[in-house]
Protein backbone atom coordinates (compact mmCIF):
# COMPACT_ATOMS: atom_id res chain seq x y z
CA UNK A 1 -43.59 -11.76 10.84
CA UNK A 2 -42.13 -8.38 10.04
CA UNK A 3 -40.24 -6.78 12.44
CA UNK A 4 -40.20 -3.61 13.35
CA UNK A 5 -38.28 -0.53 15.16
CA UNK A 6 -39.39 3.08 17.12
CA UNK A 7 -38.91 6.18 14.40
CA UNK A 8 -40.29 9.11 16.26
CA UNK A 9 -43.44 8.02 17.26
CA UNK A 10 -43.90 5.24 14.84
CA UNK A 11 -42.89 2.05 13.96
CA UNK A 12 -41.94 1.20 10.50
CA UNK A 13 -40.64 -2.24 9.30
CA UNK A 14 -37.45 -2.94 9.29
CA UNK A 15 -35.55 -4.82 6.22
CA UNK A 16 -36.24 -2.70 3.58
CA UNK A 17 -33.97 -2.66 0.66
CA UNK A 18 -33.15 1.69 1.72
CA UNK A 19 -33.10 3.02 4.67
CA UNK A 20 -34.55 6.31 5.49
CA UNK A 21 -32.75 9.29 5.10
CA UNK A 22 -32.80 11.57 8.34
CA UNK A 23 -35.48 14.09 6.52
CA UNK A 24 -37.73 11.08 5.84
CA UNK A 25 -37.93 9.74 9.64
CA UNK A 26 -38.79 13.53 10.46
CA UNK A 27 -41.52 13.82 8.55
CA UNK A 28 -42.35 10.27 8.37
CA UNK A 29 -42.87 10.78 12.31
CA UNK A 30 -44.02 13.76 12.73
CA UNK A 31 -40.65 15.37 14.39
CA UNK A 32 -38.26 13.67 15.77
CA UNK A 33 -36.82 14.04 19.73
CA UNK A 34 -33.69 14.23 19.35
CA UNK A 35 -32.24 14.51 23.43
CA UNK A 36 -34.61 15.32 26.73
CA UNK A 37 -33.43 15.42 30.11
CA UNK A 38 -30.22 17.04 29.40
CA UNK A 39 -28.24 20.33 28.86
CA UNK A 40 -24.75 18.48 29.55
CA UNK A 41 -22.59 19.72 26.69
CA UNK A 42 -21.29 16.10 26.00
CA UNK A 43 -24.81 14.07 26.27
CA UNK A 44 -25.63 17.13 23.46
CA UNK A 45 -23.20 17.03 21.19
CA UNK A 46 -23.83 12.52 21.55
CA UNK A 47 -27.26 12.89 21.11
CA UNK A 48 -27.11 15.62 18.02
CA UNK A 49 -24.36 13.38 16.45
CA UNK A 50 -26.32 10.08 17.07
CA UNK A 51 -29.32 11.83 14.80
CA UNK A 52 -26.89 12.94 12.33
CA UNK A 53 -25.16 9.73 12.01
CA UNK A 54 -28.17 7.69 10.63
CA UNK A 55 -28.07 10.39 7.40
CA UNK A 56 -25.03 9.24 5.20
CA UNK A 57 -25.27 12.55 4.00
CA UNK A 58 -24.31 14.33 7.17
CA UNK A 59 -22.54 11.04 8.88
CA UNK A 60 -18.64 12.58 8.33
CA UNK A 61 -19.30 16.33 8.57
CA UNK A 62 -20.99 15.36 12.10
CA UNK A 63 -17.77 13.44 13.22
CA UNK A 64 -15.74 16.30 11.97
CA UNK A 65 -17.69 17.94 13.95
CA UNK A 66 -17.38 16.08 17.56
CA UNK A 67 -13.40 15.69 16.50
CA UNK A 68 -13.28 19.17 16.54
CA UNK A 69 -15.39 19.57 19.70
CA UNK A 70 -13.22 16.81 21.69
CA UNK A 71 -10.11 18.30 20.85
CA UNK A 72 -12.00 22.01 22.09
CA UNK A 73 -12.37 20.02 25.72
CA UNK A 74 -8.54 19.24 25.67
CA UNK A 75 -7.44 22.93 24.97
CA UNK A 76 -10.03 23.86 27.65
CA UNK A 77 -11.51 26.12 25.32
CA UNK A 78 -15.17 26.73 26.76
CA UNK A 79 -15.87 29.58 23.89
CA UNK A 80 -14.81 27.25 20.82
CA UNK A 81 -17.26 24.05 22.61
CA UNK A 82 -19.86 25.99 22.97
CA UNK A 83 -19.60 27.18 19.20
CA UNK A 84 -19.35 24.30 18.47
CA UNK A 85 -22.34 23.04 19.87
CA UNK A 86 -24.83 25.98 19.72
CA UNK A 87 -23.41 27.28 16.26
CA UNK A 88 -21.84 24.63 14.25
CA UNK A 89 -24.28 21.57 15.43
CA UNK A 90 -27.44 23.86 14.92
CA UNK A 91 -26.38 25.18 11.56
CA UNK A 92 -26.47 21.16 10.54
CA UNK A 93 -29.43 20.21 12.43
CA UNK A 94 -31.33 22.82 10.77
CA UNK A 95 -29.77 21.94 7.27
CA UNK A 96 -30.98 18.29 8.22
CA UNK A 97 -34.57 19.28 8.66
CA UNK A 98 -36.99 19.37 6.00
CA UNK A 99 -38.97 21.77 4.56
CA UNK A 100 -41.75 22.80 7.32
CA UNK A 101 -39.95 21.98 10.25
CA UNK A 102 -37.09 23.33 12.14
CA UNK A 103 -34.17 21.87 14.78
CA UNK A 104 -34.47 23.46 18.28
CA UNK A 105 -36.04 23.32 21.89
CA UNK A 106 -39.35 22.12 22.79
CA UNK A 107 -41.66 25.15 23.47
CA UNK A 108 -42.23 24.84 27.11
CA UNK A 109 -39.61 22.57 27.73
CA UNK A 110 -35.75 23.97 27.22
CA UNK A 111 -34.12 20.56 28.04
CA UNK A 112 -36.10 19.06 24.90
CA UNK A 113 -34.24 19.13 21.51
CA UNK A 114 -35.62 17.83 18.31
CA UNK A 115 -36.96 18.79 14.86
CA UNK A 116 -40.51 20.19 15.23
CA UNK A 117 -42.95 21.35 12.42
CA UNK A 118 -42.68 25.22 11.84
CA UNK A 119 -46.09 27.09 12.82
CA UNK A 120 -47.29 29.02 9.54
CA UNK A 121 -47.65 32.51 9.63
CA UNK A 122 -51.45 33.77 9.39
CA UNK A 123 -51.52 36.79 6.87
């Protein structure tokens, strides 16, 4: 019995000798929900870290990242957080995605932040 575990929408076996990189769960699902329910600065910066975490690639500059945002909250600087956040963690989500889709809100929903396949342009 193979046992398996929620990637986006799909389930893919578990076990196997690599696991996906953060690119290949994206477009192996589809997109990928990254946080919903939320606009709480710290559930954010979790939530984008959690996704980035799963990517050796991107697993230290994403710590860097919430080291630097944690030490933002204990000089009470409001501006460098939310650089941090909208700036910094967006520049990386966006680096993270692959080619055809982008890192952002759900259209319709602002609360809803994941990797979503980029609409082509009509000529």
């Amino acid at each position: 019995m193979e046992i398996e575990r929620l990637i986006g929408n799909r389930l893919i076996p578990i076990g196997t000798k690599k696991q996906m990189t953060l690119k290949q769960r994206i477009r192996y699902g589809g997109g990928l929900v990254v946080s919903t329910d939320t606009l709480r600065d710290e559930d954010l910066v979790s939530a984008f870290y959690h996704a980035l975490s799963c990517d050796p690639i991107y697993e230290r500059k994403a710590w860097k990242l919430v080291q630097e945002y944690l030490e933002a909250v204990e000089k009470r600087d409001a501006e460098l957080c939310n650089w941090i956040l909208s700036e910094d963690f967006f520049e990386m989500m966006n680096e993270a995605a692959p080619i055809g889709y982008y890192f952002g809100v759900s259209e319709g929903d602002g609360a809803c932040f994941g990797f979503w396949k980029s609409e082509e342009e009509e000529d």
